[in-house]
C-alpha atoms as a PDB file:
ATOM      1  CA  UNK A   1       2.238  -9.149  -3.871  1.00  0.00           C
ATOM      2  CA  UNK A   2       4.278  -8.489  -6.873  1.00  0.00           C
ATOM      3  CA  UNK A   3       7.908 -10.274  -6.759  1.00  0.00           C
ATOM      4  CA  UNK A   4       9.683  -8.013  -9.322  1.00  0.00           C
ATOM      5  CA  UNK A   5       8.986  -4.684  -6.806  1.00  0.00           C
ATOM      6  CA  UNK A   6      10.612  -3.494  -3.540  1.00  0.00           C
ATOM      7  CA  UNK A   7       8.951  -2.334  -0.372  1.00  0.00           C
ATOM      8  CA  UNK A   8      10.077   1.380  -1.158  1.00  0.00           C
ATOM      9  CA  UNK A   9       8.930   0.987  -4.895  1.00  0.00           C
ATOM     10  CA  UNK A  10       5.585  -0.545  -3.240  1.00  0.00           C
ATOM     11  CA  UNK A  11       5.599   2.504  -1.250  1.00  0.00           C
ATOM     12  CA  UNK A  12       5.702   4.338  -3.773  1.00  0.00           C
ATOM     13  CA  UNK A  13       2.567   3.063  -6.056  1.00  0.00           C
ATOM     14  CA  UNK A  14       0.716   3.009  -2.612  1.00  0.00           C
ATOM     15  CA  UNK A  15       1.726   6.818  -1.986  1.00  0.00           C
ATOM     16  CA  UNK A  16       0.790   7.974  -5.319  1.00  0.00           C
ATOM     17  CA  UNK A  17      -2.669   5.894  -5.217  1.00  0.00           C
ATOM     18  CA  UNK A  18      -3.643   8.215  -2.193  1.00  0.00           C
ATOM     19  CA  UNK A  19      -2.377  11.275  -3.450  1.00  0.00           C
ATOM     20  CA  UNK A  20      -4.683  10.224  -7.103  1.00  0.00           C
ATOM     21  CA  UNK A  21      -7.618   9.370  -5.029  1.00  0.00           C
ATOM     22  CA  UNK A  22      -7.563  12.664  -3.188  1.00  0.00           C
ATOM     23  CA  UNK A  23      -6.018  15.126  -6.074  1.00  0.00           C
ATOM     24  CA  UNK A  24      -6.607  13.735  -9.251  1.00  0.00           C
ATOM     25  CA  UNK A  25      -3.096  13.573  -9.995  1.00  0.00           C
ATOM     26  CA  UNK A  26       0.025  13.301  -7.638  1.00  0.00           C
ATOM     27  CA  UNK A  27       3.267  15.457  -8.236  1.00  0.00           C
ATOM     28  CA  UNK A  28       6.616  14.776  -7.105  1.00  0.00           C
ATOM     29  CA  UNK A  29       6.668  17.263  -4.022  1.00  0.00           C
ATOM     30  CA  UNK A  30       3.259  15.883  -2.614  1.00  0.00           C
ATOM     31  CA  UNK A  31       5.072  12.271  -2.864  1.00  0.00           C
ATOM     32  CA  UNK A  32       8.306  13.509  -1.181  1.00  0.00           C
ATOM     33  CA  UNK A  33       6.229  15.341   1.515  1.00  0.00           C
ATOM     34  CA  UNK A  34       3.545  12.094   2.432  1.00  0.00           C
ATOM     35  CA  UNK A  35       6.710   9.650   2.597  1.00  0.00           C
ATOM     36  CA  UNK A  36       8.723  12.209   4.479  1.00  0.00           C
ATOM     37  CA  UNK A  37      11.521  11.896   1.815  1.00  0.00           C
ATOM     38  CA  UNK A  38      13.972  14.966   0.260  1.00  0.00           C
ATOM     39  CA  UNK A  39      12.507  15.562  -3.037  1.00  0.00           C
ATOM     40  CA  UNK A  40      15.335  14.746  -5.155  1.00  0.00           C
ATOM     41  CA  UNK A  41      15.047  10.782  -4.147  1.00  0.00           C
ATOM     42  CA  UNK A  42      11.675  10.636  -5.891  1.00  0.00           C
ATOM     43  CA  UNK A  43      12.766  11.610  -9.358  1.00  0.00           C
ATOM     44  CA  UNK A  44      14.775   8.094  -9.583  1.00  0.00           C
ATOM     45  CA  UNK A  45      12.242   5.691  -8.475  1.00  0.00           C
ATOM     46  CA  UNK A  46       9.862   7.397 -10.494  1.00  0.00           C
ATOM     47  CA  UNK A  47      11.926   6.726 -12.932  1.00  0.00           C
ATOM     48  CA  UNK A  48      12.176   3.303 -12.197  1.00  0.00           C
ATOM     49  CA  UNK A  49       7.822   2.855 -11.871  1.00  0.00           C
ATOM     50  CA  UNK A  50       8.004   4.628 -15.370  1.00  0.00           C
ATOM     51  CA  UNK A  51      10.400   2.311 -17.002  1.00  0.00           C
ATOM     52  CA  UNK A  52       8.708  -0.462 -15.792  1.00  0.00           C
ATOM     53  CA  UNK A  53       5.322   0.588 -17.115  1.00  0.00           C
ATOM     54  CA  UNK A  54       3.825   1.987 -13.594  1.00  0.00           C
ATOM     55  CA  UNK A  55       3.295   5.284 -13.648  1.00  0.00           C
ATOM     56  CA  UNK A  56       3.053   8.095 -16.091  1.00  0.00           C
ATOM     57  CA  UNK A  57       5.674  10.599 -14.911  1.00  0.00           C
ATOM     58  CA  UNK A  58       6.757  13.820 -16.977  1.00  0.00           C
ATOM     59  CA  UNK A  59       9.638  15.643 -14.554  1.00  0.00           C
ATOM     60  CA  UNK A  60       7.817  18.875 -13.440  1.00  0.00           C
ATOM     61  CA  UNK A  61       4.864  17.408 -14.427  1.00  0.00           C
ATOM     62  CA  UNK A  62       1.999  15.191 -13.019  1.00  0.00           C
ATOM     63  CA  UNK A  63       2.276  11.326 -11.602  1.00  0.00           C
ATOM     64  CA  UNK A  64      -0.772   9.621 -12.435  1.00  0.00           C
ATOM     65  CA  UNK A  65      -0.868   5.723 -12.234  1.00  0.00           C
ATOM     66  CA  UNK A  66      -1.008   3.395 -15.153  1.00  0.00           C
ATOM     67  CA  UNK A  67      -3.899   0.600 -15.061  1.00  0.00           C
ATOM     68  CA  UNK A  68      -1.322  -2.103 -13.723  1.00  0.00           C
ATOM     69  CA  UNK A  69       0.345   0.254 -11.245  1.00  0.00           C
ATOM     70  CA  UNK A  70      -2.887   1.309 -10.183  1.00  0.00           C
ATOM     71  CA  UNK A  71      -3.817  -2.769 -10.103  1.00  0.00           C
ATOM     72  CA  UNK A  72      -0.612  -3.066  -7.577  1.00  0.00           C
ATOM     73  CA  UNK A  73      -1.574   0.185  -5.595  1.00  0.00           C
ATOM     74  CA  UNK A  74      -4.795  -0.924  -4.891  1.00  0.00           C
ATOM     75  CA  UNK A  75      -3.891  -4.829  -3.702  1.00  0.00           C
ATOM     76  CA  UNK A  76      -1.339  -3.132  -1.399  1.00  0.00           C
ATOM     77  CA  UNK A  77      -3.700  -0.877   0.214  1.00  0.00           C
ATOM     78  CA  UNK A  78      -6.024  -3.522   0.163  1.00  0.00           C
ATOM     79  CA  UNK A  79      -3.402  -5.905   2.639  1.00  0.00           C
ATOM     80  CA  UNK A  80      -2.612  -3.217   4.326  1.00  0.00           C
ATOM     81  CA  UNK A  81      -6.413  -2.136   5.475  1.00  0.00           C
ATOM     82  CA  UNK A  82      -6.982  -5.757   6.201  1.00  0.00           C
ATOM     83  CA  UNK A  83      -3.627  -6.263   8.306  1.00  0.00           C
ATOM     84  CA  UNK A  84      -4.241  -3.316  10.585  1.00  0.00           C
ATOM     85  CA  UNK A  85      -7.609  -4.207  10.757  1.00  0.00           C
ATOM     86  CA  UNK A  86      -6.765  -8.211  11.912  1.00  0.00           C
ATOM     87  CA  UNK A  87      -4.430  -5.945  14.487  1.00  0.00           C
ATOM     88  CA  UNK A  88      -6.249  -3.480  15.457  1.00  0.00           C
ATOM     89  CA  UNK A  89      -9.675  -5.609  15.581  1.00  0.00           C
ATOM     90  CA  UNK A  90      -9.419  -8.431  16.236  1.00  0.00           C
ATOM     91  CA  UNK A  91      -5.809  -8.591  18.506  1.00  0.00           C
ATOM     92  CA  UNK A  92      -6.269  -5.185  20.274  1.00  0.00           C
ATOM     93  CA  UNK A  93      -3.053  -3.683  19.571  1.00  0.00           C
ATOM     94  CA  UNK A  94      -2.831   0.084  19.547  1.00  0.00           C
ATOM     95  CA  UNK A  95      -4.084   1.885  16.125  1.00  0.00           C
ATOM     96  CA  UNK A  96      -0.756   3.627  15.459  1.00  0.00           C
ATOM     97  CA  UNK A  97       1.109   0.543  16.123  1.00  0.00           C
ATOM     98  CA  UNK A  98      -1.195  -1.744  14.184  1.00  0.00           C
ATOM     99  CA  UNK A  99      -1.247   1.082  11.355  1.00  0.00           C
ATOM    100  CA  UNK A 100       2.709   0.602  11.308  1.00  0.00           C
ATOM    101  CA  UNK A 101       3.039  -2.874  11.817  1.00  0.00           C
ATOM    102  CA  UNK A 102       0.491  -3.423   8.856  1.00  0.00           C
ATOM    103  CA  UNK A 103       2.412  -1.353   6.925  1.00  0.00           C
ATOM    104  CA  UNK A 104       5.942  -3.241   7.663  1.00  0.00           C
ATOM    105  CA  UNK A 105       3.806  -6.317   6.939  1.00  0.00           C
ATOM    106  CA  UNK A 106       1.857  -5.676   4.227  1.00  0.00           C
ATOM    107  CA  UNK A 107       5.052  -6.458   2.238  1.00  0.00           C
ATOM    108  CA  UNK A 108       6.131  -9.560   3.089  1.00  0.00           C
ATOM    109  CA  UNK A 109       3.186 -11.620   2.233  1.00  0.00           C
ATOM    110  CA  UNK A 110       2.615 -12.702  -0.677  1.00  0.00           C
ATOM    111  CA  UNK A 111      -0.697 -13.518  -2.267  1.00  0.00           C
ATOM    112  CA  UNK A 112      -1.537 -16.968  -1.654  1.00  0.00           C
ATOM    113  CA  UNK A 113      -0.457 -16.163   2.274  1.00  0.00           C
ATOM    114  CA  UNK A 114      -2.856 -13.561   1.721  1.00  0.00           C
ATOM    115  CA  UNK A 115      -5.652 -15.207   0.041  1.00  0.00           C
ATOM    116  CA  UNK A 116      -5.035 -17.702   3.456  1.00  0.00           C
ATOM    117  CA  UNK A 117      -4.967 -14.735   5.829  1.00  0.00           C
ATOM    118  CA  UNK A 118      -8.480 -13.831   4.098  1.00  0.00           C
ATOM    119  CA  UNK A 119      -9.966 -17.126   5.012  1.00  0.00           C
ATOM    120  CA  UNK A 120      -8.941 -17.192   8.385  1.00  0.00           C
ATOM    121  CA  UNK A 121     -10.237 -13.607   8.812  1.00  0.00           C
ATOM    122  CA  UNK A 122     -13.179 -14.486   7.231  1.00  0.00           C
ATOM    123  CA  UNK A 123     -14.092 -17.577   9.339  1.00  0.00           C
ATOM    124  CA  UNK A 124     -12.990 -15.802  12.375  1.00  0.00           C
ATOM    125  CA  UNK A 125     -15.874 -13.226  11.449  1.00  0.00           C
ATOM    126  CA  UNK A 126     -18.363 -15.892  11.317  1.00  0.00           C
ATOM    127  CA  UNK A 127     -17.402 -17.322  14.308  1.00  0.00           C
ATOM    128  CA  UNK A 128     -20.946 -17.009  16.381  1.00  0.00           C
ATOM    129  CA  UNK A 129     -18.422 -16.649  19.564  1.00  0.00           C
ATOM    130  CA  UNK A 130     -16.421 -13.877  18.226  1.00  0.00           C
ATOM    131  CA  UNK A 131     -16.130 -10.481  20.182  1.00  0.00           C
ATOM    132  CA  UNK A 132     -18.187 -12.657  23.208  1.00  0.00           C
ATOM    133  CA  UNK A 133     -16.433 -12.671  26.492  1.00  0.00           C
END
């Protein structure tokens, strides 16, 4: 996890990720409709991802990800596929809950916690008594 960024700017570099991966390109109405925000609360923290070297952002124009925001985007969705997946998989808990738990989550650990989390996940998969009874 990166120190220097909020959840919502995390958010925001994760939302745009998905919306790149399935469009190309993301534009500000696409963002405010996947985060269920009004539209004029995007322009500012795009902004913000801009200033800070991000994003590309043109207003009216097309979001696309710089190589580090993209870096960011993709370790975020990265905890977050793993966290609901420890939920979901391995503890049982209910998809939608683990999917917003995960997401709640996701944020608050930082990498060496995750790097741990890894392990454990990692060790619990090998475990020849896993899933058994």
């Amino acid at each position: 996890m990166t120190n220097e960024l909020s959840e919502s700017l995390e958010d925001y570099l994760e939302t745009i990720l998905a919306l790149q991966t399935k469009n190309t390109v993301a534009r500000s109405k696409d963002i405010a409709q996947k985060m269920d925000i009004k539209r004029g609360s995007v322009t500012g923290m795009l902004k913000k991802l801009e200033a800070q070297g991000f994003i590309n952002y043109e207003p009216y124009g097309y979001v696309t990800l710089t190589p580090s925001g993209e870096k960011i985007a993709k370790e975020i969705e990265n905890r977050h596929i793993m966290l609901k997946d420890f939920l979901f998989r391995i503890l049982g808990v209910e998809e939608t809950i683990a999917n917003d738990t995960a997401c709640r989550m996701e944020h608050a650990m930082d990498r060496n916690t995750f790097k741990k989390f890894k392990q454990f996940i990692a060790l619990v998969d090998a475990c020849p008594h896993h899933g058994k009874g």
